[in-house]
PDB file of N, CA and C in Angstrom:
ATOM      1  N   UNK A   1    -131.429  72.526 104.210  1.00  0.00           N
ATOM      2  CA  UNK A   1    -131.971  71.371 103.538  1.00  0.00           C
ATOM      3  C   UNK A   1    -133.300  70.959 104.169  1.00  0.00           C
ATOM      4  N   UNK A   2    -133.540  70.731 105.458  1.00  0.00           N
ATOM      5  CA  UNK A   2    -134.237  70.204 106.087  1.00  0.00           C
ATOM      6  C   UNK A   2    -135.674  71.204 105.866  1.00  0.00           C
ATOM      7  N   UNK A   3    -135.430  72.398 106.252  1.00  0.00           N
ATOM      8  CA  UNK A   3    -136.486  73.743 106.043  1.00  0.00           C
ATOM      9  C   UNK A   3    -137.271  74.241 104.478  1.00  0.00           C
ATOM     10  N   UNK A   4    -136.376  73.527 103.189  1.00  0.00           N
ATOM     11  CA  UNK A   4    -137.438  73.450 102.120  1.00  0.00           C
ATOM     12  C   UNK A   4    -137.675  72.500 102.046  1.00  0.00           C
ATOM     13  N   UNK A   5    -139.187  72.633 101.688  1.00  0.00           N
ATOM     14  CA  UNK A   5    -140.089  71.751 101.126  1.00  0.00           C
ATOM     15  C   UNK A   5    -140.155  71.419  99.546  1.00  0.00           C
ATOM     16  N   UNK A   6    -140.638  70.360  99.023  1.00  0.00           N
ATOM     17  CA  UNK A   6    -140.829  70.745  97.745  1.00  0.00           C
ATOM     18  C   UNK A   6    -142.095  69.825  97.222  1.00  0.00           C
ATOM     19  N   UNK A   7    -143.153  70.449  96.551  1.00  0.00           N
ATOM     20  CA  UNK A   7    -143.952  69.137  95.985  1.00  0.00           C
ATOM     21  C   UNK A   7    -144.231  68.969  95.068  1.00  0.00           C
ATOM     22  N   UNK A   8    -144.451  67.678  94.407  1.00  0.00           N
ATOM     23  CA  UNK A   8    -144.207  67.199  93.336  1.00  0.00           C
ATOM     24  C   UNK A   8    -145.808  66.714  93.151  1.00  0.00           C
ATOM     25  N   UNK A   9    -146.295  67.297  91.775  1.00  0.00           N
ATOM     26  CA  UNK A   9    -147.866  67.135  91.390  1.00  0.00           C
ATOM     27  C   UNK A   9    -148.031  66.642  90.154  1.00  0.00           C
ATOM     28  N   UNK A  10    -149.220  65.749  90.226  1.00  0.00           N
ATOM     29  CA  UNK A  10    -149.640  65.175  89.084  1.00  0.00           C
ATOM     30  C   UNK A  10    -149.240  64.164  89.361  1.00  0.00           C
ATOM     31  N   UNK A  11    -150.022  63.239  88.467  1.00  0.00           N
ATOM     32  CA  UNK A  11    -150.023  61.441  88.407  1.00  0.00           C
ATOM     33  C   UNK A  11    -148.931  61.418  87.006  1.00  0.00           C
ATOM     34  N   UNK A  12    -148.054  62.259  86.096  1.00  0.00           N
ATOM     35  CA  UNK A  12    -147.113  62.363  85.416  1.00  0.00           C
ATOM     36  C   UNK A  12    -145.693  62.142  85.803  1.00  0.00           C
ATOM     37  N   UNK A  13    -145.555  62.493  87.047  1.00  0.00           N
ATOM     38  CA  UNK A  13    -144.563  62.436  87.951  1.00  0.00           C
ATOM     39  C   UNK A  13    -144.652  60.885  88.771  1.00  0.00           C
ATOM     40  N   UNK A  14    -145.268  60.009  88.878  1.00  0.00           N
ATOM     41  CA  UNK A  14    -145.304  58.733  89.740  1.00  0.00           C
ATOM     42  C   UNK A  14    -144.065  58.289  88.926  1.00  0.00           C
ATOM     43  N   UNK A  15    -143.798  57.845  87.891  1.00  0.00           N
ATOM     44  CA  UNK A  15    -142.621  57.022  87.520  1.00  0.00           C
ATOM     45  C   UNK A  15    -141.608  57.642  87.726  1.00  0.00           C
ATOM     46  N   UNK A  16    -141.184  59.152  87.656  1.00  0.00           N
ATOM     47  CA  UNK A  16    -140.183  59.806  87.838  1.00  0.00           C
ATOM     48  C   UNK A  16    -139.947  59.342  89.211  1.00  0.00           C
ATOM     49  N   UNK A  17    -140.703  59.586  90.613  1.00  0.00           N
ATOM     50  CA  UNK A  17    -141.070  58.960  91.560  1.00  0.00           C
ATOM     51  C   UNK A  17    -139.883  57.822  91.833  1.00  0.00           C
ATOM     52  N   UNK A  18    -140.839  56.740  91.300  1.00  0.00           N
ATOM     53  CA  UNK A  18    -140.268  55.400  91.190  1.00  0.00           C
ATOM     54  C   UNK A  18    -139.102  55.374  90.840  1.00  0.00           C
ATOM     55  N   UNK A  19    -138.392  55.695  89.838  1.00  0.00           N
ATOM     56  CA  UNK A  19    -137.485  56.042  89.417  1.00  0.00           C
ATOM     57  C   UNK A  19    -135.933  56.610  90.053  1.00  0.00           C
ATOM     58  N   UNK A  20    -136.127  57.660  90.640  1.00  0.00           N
ATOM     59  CA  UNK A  20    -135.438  58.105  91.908  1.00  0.00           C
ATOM     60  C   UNK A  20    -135.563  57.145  93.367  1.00  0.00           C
ATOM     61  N   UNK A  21    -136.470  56.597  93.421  1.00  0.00           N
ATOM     62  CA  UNK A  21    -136.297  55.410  94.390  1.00  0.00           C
ATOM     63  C   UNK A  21    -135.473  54.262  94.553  1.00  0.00           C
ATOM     64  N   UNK A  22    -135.649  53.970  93.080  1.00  0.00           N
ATOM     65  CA  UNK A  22    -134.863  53.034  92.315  1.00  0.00           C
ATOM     66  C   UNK A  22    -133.498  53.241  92.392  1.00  0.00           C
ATOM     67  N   UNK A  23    -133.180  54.217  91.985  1.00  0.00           N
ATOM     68  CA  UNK A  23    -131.695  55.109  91.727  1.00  0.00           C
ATOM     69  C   UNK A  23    -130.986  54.666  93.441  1.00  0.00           C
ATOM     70  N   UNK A  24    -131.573  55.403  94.451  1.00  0.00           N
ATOM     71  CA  UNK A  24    -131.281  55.054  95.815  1.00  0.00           C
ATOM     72  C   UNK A  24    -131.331  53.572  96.060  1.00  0.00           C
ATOM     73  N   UNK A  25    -132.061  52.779  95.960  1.00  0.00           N
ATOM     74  CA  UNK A  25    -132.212  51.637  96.179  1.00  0.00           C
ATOM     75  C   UNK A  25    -130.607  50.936  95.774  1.00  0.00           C
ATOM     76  N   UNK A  26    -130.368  51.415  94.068  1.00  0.00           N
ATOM     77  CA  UNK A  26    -128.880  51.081  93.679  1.00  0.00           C
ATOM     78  C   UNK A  26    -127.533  51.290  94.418  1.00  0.00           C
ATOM     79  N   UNK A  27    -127.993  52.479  95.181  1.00  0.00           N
ATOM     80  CA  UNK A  27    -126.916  52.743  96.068  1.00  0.00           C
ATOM     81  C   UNK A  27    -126.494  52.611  97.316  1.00  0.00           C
ATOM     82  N   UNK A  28    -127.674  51.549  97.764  1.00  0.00           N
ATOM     83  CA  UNK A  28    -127.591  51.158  98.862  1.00  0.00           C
ATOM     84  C   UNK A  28    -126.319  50.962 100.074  1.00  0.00           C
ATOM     85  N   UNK A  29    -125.169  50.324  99.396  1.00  0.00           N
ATOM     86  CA  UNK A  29    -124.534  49.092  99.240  1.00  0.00           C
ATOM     87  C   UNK A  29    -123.030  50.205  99.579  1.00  0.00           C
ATOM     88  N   UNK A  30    -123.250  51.732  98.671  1.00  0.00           N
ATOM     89  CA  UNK A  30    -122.284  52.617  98.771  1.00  0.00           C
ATOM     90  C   UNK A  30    -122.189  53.325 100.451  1.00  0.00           C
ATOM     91  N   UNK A  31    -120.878  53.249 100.495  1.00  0.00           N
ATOM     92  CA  UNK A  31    -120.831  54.294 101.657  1.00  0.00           C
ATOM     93  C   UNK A  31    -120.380  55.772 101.834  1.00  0.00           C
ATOM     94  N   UNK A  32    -121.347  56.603 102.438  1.00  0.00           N
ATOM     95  CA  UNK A  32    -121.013  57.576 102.449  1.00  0.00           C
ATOM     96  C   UNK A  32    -120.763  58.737 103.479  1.00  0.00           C
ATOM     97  N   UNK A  33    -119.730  59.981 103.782  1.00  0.00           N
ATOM     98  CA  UNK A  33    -119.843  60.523 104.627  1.00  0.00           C
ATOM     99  C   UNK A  33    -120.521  61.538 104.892  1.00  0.00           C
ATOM    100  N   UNK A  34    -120.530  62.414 105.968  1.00  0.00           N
ATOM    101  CA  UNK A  34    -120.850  63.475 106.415  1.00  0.00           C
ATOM    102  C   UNK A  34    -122.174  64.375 105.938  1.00  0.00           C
ATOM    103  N   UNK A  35    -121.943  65.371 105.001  1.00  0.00           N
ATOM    104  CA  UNK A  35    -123.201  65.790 104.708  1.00  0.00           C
ATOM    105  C   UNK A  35    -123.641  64.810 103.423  1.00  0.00           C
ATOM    106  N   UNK A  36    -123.000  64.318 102.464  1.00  0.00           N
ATOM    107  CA  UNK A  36    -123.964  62.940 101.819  1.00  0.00           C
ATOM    108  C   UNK A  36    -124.338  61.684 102.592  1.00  0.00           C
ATOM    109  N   UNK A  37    -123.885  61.645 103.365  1.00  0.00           N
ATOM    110  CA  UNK A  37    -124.393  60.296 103.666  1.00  0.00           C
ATOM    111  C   UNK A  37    -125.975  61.006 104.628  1.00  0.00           C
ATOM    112  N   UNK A  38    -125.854  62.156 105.453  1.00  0.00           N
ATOM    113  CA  UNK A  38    -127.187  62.634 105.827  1.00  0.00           C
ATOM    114  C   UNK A  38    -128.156  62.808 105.042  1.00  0.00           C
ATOM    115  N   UNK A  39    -127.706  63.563 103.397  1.00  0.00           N
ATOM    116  CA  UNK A  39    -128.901  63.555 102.453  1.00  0.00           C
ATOM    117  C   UNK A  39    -129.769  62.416 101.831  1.00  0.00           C
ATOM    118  N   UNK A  40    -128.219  61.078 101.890  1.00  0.00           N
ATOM    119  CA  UNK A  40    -128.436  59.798 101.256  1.00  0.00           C
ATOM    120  C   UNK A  40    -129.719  59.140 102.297  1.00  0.00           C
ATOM    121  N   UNK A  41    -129.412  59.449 103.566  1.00  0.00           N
ATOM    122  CA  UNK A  41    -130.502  58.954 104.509  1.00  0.00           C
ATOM    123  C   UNK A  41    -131.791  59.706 104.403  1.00  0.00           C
ATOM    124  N   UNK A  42    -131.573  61.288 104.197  1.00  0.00           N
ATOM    125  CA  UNK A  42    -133.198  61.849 104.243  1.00  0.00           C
ATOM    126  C   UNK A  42    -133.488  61.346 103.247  1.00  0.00           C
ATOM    127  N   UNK A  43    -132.995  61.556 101.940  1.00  0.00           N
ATOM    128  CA  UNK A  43    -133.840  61.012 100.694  1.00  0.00           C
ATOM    129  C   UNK A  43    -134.364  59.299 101.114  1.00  0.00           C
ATOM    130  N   UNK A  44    -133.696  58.649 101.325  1.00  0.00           N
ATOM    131  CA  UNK A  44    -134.516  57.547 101.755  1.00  0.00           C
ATOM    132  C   UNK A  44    -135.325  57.564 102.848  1.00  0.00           C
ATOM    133  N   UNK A  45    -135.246  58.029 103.370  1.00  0.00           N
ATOM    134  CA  UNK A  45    -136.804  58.368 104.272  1.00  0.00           C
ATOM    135  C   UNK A  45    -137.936  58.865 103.700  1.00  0.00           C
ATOM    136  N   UNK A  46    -137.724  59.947 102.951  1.00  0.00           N
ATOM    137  CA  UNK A  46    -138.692  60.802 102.249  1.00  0.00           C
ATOM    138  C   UNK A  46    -139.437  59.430 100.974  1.00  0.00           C
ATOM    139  N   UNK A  47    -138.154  59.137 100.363  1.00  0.00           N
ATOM    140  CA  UNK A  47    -138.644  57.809  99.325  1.00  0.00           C
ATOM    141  C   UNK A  47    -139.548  56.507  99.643  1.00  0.00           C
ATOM    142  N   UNK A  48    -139.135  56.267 100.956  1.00  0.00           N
ATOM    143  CA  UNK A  48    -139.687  54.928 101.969  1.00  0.00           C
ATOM    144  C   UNK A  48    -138.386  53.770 101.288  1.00  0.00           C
ATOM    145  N   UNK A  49    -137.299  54.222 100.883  1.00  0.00           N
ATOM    146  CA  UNK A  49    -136.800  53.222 100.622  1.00  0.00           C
ATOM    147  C   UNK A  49    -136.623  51.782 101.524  1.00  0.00           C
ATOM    148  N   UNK A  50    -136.421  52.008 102.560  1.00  0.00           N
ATOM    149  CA  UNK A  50    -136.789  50.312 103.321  1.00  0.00           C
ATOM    150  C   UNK A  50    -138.191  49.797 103.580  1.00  0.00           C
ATOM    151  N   UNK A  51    -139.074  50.650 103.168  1.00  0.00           N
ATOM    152  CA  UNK A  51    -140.555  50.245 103.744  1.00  0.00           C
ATOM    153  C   UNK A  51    -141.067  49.046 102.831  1.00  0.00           C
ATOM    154  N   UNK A  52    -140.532  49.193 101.523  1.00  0.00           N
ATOM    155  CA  UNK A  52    -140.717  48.390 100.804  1.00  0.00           C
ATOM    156  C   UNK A  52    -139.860  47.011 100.953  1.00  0.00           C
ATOM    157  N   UNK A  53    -139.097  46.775 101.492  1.00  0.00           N
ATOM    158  CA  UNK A  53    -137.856  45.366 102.392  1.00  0.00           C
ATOM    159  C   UNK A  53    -138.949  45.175 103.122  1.00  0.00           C
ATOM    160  N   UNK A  54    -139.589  46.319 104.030  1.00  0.00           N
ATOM    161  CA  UNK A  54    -140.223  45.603 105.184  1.00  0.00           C
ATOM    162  C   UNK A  54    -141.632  44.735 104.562  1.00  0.00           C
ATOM    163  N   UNK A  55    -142.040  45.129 103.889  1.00  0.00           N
ATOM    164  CA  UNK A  55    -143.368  44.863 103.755  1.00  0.00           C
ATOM    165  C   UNK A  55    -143.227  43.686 102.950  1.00  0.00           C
ATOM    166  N   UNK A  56    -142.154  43.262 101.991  1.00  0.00           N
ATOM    167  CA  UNK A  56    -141.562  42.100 101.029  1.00  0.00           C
ATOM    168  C   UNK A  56    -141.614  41.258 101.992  1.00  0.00           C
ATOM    169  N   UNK A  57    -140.628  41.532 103.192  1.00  0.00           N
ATOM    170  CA  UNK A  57    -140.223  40.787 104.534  1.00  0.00           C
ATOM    171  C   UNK A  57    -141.400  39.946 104.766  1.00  0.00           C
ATOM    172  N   UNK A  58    -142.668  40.822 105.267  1.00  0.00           N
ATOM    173  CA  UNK A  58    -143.843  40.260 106.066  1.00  0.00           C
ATOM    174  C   UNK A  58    -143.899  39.236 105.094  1.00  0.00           C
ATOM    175  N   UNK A  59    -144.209  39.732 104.012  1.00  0.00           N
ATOM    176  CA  UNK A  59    -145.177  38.974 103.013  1.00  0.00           C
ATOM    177  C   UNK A  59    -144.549  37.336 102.953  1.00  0.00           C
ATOM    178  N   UNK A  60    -143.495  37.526 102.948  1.00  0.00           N
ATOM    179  CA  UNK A  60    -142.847  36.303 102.655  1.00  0.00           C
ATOM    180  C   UNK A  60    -142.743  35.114 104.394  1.00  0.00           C
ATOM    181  N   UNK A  61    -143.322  36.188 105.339  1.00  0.00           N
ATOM    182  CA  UNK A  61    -143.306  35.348 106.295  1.00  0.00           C
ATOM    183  C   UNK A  61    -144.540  34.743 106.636  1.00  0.00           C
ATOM    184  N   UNK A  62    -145.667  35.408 105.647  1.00  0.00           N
ATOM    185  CA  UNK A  62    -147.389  35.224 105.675  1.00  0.00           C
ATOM    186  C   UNK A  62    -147.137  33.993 104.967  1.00  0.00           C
ATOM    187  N   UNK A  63    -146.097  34.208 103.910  1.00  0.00           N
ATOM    188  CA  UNK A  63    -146.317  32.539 102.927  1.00  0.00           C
ATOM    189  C   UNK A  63    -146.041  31.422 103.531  1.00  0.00           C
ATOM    190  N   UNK A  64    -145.080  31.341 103.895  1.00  0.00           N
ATOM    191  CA  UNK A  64    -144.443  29.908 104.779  1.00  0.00           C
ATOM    192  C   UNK A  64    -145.399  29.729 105.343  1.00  0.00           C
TER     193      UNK A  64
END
């Protein structure tokens, strides 16, 4: 898993993108083991799925 690569081209593909982010984002909440719960974590790494919490986070601490 770790040893392929894969890339994804064109500005046609951004919502698909988004999309699959989204999908993870839904599943946050699920728990999972062994080799899914490792893929469930790379794909959110690869996605930035928390980067976007973090950066919501700041923002909302710039407002106050």
């Amino acid at each position: 898993m770790y040893s392929e690569k894969m890339v994804i081209e064109g500005g046609d593909n951004r919502e698909m993108l988004r999309t699959i982010k989204a999908v993870l984002k839904k599943f946050e909440d699920t728990e999972y083991e062994g080799q899914q719960s490792e893929i469930y974590d790379y794909l959110c790494d690869q996605f930035g799925v928390d980067d976007e919490e973090d950066e919501n986070d700041e923002k909302g601490v710039d407002e106050k």
